[in-house]
PDB file of N, CA and C in Angstrom:
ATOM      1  N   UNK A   1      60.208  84.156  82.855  1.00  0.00           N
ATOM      2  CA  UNK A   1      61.248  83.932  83.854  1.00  0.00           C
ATOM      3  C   UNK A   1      62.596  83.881  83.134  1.00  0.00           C
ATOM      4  N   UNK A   2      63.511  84.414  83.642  1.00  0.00           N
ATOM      5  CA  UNK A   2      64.699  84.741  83.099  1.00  0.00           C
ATOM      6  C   UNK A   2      65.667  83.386  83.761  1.00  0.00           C
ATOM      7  N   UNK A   3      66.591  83.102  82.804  1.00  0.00           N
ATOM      8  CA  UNK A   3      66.928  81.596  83.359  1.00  0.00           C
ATOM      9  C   UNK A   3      68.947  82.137  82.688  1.00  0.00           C
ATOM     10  N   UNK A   4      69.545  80.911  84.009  1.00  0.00           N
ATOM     11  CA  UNK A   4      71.072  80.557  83.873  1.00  0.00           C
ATOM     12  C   UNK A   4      71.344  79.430  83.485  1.00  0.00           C
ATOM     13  N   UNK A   5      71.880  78.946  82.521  1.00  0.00           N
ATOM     14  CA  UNK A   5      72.151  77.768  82.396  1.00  0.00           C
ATOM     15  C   UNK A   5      73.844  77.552  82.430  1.00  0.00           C
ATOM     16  N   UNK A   6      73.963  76.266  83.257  1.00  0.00           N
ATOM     17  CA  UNK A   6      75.159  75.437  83.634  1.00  0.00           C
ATOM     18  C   UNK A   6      75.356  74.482  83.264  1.00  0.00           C
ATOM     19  N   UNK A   7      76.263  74.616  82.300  1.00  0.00           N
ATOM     20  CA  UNK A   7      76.266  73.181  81.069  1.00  0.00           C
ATOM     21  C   UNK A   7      77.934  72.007  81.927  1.00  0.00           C
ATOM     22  N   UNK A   8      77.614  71.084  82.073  1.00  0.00           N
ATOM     23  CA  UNK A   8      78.717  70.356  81.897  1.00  0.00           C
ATOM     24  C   UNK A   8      79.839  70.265  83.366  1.00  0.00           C
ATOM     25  N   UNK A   9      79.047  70.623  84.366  1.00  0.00           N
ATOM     26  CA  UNK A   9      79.812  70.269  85.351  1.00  0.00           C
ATOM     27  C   UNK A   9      80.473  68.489  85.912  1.00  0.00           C
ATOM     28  N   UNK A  10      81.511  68.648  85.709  1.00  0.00           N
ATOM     29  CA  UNK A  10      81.908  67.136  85.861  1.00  0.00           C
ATOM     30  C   UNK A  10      82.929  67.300  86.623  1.00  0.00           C
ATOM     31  N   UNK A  11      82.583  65.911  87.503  1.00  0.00           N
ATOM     32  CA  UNK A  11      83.158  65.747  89.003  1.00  0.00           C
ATOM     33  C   UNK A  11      83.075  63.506  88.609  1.00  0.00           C
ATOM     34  N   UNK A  12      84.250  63.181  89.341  1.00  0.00           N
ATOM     35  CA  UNK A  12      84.289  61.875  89.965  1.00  0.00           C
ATOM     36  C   UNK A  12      83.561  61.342  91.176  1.00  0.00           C
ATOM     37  N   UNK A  13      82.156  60.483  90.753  1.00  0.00           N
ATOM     38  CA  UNK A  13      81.397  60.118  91.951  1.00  0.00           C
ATOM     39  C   UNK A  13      80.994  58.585  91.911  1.00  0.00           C
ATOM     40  N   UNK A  14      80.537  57.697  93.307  1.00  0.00           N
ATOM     41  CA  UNK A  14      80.211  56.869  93.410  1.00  0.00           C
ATOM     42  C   UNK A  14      78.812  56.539  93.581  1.00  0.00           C
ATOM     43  N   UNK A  15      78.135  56.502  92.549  1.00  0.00           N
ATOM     44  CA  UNK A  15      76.495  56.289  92.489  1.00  0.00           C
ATOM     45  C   UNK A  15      76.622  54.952  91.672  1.00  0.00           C
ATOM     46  N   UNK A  16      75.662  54.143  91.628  1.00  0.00           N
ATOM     47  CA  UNK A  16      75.292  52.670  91.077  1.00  0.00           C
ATOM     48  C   UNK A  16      75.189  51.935  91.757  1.00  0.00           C
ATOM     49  N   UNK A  17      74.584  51.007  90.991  1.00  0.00           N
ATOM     50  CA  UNK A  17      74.212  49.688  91.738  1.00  0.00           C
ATOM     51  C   UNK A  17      74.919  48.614  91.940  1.00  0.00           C
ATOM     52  N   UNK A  18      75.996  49.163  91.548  1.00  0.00           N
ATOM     53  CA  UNK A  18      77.010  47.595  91.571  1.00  0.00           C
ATOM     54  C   UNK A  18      78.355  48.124  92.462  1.00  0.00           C
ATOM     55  N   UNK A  19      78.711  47.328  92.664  1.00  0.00           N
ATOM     56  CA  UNK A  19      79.937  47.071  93.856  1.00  0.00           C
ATOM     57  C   UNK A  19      80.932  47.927  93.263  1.00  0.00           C
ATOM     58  N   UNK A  20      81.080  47.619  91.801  1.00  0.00           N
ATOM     59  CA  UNK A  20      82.646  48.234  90.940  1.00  0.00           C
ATOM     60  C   UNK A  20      82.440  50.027  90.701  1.00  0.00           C
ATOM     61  N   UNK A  21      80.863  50.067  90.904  1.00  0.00           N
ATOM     62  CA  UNK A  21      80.684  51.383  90.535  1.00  0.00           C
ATOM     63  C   UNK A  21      80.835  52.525  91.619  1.00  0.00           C
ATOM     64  N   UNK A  22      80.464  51.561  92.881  1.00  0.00           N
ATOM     65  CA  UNK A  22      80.454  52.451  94.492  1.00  0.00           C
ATOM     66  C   UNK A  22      82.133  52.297  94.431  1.00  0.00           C
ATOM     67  N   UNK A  23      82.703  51.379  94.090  1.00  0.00           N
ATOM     68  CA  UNK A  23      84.789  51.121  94.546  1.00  0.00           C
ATOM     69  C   UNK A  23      85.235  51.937  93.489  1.00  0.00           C
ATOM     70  N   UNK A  24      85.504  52.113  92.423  1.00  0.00           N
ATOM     71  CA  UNK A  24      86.225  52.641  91.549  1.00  0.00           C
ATOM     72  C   UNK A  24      85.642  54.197  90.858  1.00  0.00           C
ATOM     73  N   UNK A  25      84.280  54.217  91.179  1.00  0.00           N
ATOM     74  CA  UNK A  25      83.471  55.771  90.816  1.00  0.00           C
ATOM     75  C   UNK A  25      83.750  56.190  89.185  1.00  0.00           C
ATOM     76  N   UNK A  26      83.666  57.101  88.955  1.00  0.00           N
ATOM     77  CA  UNK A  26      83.203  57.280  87.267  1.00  0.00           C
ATOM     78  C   UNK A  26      82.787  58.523  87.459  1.00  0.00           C
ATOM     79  N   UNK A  27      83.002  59.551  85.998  1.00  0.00           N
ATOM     80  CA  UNK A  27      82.295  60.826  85.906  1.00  0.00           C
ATOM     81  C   UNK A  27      81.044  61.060  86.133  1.00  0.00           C
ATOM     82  N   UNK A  28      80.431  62.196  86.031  1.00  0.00           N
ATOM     83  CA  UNK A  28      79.064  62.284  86.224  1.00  0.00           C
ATOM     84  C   UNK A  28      79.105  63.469  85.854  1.00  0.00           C
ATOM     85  N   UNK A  29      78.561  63.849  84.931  1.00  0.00           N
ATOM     86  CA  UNK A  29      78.014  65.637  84.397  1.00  0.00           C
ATOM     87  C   UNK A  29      76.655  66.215  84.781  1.00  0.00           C
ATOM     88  N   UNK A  30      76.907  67.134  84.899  1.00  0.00           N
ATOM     89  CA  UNK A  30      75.492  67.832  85.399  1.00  0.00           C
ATOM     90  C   UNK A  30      75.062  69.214  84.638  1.00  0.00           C
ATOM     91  N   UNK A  31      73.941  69.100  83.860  1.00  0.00           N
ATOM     92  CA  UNK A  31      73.629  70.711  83.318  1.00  0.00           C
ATOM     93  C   UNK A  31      72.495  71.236  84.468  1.00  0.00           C
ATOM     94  N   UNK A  32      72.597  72.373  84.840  1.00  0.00           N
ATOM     95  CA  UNK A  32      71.617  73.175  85.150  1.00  0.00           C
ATOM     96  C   UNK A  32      70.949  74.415  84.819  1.00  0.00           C
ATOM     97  N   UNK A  33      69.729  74.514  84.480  1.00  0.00           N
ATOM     98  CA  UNK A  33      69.085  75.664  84.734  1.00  0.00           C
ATOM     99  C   UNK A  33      68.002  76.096  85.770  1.00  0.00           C
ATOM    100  N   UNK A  34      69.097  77.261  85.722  1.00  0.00           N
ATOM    101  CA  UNK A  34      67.850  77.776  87.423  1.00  0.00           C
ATOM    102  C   UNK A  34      67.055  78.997  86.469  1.00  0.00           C
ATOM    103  N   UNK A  35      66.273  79.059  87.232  1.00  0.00           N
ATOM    104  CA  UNK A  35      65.555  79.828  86.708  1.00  0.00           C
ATOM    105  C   UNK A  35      64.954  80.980  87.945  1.00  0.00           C
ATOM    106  N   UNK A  36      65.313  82.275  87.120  1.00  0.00           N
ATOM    107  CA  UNK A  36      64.961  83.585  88.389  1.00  0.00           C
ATOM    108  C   UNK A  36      64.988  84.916  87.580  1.00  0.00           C
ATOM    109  N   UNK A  37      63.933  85.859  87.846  1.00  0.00           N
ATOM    110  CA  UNK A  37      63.901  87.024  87.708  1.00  0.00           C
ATOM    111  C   UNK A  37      65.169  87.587  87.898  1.00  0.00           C
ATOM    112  N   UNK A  38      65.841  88.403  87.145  1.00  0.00           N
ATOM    113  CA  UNK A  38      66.993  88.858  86.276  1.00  0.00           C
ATOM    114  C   UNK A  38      66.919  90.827  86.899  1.00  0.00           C
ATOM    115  N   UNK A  39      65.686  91.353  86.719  1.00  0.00           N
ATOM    116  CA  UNK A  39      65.342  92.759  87.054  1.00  0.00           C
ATOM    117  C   UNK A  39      66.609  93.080  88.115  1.00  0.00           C
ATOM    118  N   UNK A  40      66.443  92.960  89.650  1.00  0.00           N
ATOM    119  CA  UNK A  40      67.118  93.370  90.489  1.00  0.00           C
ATOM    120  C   UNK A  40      68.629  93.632  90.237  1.00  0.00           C
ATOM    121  N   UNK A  41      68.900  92.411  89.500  1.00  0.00           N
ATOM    122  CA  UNK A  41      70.365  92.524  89.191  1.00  0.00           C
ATOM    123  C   UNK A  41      70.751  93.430  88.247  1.00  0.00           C
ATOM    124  N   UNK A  42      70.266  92.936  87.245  1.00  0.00           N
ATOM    125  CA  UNK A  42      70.330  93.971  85.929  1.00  0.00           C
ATOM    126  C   UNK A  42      70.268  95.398  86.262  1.00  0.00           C
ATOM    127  N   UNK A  43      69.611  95.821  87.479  1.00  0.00           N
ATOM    128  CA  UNK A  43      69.380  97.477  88.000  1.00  0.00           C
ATOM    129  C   UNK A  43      70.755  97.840  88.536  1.00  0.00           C
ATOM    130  N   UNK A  44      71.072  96.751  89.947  1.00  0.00           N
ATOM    131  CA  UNK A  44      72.314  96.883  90.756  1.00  0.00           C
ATOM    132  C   UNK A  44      73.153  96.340  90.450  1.00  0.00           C
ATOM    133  N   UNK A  45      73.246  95.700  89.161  1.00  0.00           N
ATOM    134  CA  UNK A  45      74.850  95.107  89.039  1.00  0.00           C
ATOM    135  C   UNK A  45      75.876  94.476  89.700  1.00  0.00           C
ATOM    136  N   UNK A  46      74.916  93.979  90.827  1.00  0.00           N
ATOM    137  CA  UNK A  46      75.660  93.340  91.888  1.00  0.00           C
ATOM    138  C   UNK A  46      75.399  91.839  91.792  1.00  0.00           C
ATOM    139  N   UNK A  47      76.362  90.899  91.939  1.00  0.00           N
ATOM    140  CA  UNK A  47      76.108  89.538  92.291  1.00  0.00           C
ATOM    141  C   UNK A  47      75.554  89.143  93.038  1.00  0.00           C
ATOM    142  N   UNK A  48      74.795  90.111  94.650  1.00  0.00           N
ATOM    143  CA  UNK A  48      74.348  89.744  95.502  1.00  0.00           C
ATOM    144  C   UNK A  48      73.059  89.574  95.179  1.00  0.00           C
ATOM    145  N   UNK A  49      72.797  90.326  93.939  1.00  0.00           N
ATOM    146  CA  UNK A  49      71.339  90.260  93.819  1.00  0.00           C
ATOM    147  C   UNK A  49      70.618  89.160  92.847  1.00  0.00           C
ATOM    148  N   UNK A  50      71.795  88.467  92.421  1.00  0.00           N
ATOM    149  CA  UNK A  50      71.365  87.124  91.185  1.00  0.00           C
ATOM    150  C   UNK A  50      71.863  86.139  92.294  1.00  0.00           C
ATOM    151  N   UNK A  51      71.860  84.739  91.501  1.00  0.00           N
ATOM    152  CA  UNK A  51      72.149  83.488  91.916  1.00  0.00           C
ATOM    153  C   UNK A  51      74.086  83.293  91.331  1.00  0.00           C
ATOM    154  N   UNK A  52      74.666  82.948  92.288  1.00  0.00           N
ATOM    155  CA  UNK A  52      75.989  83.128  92.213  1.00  0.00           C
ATOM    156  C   UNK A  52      76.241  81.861  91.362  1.00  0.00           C
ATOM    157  N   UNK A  53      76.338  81.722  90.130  1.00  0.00           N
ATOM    158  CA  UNK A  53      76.542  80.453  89.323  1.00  0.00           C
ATOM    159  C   UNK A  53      77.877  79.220  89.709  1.00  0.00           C
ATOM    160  N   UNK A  54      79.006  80.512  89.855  1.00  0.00           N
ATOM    161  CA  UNK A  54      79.922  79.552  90.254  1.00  0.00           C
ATOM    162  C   UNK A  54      79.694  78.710  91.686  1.00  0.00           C
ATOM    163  N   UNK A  55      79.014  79.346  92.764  1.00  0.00           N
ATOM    164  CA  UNK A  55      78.681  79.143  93.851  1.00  0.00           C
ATOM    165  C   UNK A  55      77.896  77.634  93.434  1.00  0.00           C
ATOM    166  N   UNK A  56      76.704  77.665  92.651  1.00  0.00           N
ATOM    167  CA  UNK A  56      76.006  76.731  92.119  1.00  0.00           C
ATOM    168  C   UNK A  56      76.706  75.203  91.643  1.00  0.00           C
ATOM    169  N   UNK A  57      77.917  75.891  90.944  1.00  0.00           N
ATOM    170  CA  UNK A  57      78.759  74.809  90.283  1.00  0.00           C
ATOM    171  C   UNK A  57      79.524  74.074  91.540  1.00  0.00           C
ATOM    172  N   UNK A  58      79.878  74.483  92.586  1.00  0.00           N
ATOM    173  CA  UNK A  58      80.536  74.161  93.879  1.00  0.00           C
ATOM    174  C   UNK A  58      79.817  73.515  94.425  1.00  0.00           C
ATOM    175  N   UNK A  59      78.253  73.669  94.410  1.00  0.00           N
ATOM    176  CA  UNK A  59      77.356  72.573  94.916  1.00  0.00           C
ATOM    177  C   UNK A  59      77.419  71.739  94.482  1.00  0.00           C
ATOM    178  N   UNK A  60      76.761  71.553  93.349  1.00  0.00           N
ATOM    179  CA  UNK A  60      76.618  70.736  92.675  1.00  0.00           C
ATOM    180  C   UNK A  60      77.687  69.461  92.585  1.00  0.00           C
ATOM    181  N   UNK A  61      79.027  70.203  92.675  1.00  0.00           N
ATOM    182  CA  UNK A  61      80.068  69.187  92.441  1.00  0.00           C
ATOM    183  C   UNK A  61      80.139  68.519  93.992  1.00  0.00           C
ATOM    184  N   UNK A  62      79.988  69.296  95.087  1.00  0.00           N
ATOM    185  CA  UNK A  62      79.706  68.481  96.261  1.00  0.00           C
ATOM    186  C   UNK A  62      78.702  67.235  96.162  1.00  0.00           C
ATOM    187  N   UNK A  63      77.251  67.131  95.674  1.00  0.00           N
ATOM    188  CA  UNK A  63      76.772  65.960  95.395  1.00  0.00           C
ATOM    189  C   UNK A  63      77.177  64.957  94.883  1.00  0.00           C
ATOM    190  N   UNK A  64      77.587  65.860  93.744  1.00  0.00           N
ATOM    191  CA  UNK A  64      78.334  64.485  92.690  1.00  0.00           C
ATOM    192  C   UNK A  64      79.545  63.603  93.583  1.00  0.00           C
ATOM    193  N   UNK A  65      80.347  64.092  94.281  1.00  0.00           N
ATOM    194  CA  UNK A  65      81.325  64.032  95.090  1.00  0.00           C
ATOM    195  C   UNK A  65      80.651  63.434  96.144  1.00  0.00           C
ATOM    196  N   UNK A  66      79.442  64.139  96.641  1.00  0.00           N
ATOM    197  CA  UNK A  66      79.509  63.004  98.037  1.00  0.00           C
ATOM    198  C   UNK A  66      78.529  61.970  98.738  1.00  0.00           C
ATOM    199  N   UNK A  67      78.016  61.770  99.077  1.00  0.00           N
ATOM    200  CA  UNK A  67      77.237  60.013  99.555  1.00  0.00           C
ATOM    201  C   UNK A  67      76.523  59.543  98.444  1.00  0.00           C
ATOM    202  N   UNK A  68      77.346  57.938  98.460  1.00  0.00           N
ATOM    203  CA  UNK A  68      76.608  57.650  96.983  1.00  0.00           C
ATOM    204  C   UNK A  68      74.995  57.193  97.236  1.00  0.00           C
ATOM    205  N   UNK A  69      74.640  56.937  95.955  1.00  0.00           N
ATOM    206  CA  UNK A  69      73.387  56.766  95.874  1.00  0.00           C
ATOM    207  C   UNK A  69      73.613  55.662  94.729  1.00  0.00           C
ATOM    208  N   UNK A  70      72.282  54.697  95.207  1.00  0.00           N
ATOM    209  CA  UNK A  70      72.040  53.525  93.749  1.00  0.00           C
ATOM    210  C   UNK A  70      71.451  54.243  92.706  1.00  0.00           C
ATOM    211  N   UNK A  71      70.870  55.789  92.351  1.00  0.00           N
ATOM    212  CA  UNK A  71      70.339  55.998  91.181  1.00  0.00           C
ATOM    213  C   UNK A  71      70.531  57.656  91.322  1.00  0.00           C
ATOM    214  N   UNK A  72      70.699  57.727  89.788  1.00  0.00           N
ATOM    215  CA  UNK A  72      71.056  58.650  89.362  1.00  0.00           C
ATOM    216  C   UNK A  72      69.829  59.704  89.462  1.00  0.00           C
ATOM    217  N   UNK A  73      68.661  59.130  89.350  1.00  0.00           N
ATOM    218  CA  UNK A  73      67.085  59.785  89.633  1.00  0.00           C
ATOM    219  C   UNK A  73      67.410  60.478  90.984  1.00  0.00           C
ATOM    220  N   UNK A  74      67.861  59.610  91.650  1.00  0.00           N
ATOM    221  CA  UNK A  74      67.879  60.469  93.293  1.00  0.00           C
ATOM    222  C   UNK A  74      69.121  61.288  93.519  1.00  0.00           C
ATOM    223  N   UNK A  75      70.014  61.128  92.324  1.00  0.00           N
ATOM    224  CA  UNK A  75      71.100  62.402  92.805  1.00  0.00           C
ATOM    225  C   UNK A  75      70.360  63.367  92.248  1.00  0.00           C
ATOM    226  N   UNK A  76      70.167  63.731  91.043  1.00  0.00           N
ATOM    227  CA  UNK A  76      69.003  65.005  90.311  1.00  0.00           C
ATOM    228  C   UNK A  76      68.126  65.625  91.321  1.00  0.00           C
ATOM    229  N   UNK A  77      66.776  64.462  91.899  1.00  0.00           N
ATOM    230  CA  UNK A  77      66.466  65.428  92.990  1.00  0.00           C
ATOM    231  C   UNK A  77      66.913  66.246  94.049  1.00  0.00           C
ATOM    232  N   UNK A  78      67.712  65.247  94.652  1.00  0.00           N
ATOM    233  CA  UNK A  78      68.366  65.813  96.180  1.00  0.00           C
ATOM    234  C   UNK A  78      69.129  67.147  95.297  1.00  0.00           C
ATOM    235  N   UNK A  79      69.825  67.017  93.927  1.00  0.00           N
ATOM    236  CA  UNK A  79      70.405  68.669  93.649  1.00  0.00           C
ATOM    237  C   UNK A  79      69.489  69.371  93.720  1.00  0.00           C
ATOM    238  N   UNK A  80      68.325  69.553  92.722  1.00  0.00           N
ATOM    239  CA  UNK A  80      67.154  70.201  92.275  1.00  0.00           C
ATOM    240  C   UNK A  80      66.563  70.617  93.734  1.00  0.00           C
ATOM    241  N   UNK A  81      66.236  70.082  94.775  1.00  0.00           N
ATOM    242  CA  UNK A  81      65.708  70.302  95.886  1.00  0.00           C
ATOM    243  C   UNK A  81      66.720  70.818  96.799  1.00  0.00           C
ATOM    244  N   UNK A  82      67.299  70.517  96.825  1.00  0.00           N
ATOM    245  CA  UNK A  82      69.429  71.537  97.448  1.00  0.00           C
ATOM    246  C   UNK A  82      69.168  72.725  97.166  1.00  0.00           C
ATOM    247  N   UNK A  83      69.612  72.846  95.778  1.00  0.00           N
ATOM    248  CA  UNK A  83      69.349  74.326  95.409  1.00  0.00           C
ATOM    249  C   UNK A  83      68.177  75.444  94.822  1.00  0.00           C
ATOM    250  N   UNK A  84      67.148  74.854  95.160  1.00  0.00           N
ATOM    251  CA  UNK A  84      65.719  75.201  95.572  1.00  0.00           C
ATOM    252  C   UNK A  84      65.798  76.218  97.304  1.00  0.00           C
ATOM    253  N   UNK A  85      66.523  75.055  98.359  1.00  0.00           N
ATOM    254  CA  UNK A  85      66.417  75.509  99.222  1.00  0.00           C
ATOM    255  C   UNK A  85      67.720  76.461  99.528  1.00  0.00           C
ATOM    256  N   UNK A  86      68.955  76.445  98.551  1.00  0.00           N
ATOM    257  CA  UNK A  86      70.326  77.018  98.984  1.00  0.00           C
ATOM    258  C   UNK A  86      70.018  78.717  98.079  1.00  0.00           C
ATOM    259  N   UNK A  87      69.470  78.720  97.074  1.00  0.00           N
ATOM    260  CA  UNK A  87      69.536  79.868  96.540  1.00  0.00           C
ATOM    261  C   UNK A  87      68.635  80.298  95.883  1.00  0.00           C
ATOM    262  N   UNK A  88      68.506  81.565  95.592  1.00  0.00           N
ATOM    263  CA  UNK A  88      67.114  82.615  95.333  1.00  0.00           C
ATOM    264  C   UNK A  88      67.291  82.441  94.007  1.00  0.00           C
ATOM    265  N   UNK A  89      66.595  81.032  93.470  1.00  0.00           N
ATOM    266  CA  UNK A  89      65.896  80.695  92.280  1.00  0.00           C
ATOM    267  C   UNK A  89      64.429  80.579  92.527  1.00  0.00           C
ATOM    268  N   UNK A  90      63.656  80.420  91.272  1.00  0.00           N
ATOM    269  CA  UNK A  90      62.361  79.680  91.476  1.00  0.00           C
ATOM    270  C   UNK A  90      62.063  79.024  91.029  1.00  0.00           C
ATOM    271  N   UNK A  91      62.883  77.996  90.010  1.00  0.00           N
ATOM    272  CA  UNK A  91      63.060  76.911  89.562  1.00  0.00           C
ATOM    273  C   UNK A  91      63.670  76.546  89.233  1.00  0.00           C
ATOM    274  N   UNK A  92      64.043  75.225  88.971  1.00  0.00           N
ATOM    275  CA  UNK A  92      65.439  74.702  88.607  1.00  0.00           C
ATOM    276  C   UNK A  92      65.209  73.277  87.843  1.00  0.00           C
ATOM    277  N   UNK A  93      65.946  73.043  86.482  1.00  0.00           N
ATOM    278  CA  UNK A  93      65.774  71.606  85.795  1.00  0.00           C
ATOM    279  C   UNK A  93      67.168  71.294  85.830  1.00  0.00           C
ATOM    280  N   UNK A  94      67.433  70.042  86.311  1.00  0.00           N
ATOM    281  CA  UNK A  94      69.256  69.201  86.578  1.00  0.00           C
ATOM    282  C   UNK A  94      68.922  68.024  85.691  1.00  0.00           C
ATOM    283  N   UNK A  95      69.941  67.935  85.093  1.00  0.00           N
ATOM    284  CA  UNK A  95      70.102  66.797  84.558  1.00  0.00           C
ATOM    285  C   UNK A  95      71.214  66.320  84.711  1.00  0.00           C
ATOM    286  N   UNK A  96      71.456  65.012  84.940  1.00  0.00           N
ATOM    287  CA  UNK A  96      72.528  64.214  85.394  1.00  0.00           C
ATOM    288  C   UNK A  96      72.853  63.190  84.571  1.00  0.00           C
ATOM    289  N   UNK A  97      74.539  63.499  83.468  1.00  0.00           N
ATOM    290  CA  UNK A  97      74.582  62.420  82.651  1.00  0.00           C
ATOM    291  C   UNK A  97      75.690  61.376  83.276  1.00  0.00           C
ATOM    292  N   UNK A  98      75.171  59.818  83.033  1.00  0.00           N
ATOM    293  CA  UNK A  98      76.670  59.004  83.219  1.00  0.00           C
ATOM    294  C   UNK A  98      76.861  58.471  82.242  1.00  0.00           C
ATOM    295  N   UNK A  99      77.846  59.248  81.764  1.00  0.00           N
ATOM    296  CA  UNK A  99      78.364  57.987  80.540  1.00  0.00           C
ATOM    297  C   UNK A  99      78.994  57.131  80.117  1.00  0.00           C
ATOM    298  N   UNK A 100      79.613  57.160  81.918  1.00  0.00           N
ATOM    299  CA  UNK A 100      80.298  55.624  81.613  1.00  0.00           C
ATOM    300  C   UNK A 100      79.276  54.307  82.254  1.00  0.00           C
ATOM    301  N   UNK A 101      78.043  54.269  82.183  1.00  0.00           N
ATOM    302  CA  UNK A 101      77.508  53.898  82.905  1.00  0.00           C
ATOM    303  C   UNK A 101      77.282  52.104  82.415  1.00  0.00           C
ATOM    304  N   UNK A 102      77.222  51.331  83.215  1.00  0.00           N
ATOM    305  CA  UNK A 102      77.650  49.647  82.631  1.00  0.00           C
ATOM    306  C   UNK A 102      76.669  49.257  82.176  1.00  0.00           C
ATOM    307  N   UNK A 103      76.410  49.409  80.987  1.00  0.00           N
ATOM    308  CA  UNK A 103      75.242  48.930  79.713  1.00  0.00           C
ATOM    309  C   UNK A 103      76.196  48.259  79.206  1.00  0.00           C
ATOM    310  N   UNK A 104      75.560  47.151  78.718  1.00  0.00           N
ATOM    311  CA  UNK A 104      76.123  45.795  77.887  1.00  0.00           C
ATOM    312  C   UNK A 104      76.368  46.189  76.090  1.00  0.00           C
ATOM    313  N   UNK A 105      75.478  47.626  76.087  1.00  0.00           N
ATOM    314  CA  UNK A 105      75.555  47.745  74.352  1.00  0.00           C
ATOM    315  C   UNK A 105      76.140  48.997  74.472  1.00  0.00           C
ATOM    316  N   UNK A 106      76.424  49.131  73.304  1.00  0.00           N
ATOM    317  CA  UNK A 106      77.339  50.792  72.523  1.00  0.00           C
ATOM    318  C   UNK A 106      76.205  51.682  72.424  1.00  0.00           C
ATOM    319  N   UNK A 107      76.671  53.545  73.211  1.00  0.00           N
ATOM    320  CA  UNK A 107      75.692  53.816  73.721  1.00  0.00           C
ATOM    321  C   UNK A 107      76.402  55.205  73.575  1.00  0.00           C
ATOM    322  N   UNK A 108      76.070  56.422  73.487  1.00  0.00           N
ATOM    323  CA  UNK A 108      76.672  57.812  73.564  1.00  0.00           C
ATOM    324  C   UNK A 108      76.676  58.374  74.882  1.00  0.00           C
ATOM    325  N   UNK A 109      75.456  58.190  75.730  1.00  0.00           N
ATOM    326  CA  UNK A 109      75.053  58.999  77.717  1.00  0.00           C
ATOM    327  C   UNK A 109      73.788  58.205  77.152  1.00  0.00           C
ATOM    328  N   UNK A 110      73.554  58.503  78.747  1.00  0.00           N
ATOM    329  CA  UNK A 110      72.147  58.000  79.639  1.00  0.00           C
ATOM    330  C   UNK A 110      72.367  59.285  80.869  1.00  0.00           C
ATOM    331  N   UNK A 111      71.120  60.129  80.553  1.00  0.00           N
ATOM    332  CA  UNK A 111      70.913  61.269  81.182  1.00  0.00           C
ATOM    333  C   UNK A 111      69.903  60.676  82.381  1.00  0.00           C
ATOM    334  N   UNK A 112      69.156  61.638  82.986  1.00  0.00           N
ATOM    335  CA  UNK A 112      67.661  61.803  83.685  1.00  0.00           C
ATOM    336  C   UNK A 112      67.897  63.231  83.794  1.00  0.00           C
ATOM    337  N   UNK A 113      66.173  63.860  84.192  1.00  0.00           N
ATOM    338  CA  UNK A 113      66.310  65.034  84.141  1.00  0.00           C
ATOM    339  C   UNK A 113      64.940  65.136  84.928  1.00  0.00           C
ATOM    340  N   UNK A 114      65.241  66.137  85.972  1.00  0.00           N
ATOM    341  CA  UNK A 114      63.950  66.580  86.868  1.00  0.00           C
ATOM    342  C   UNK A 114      63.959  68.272  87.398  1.00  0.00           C
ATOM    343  N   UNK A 115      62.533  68.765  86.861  1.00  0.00           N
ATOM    344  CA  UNK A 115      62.568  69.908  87.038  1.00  0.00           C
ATOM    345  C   UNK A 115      61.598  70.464  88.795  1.00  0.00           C
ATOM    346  N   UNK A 116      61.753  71.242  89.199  1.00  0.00           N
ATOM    347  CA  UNK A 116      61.629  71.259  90.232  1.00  0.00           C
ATOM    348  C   UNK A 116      61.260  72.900  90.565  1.00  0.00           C
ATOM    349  N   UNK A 117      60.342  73.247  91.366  1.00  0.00           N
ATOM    350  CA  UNK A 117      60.082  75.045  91.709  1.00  0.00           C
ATOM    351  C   UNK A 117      59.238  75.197  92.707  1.00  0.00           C
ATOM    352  N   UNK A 118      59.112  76.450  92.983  1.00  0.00           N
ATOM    353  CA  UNK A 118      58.906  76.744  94.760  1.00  0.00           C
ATOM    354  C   UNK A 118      57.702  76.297  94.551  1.00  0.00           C
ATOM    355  N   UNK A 119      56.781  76.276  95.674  1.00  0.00           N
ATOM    356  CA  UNK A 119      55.067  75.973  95.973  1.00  0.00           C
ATOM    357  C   UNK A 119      54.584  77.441  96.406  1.00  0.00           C
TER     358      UNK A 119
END
């Protein structure tokens, strides 16, 4: 399977569990790879026939952007399962980093990551 990867989309969102994190919001990065047969396109050279990446990145930043959630586990799915159902992939792994996220110790990110594909 021939795969796109989308490194580093970052958008300002309100996910967490705490009061300061839903009021004041914080970055959130997102890598994706979708994953899809490459042939069609590669023949027609057309964008209509791949997965429109930037299109992808516009989603994506809509989640991050909109109804929060207490966990970062459930923004990953609802993307992974979004764009499962928004575009002609057949699989897709999201990972969702926060790194400003309120840990008491010195810390580089705290990712999650869930991969996801048709039935």
């Amino acid at each position: 399977m021939d795969r796109i990867s989308l490194t580093g989309v970052t958008a300002t969102g309100y996910h967490g569990v705490f009061d300061f994190e839903r009021r004041e919001g914080q970055p959130f990065v997102v890598d994706a790879v979708l994953h899809l047969d490459f042939s069609q396109a590669a023949e027609s050279d057309d964008v209509r026939d791949t997965t429109h990446y930037g299109e992808v990145a516009g989603r994506i930043t809509d989640w991050i952007t909109g109804e929060p959630l207490n966990l970062i586990e459930g923004l990953a799915v609802r993307m992974a399962e979004g764009l499962l159902k928004e575009f002609k992939i057949q699989a897709v792994e999201i990972t969702v980093h926060k790194p400003k996220a309120p840990i008491e110790v010195p810390f580089g990110d705290v990712a999650v990551s869930v991969y996801r594909e048709r039935s």
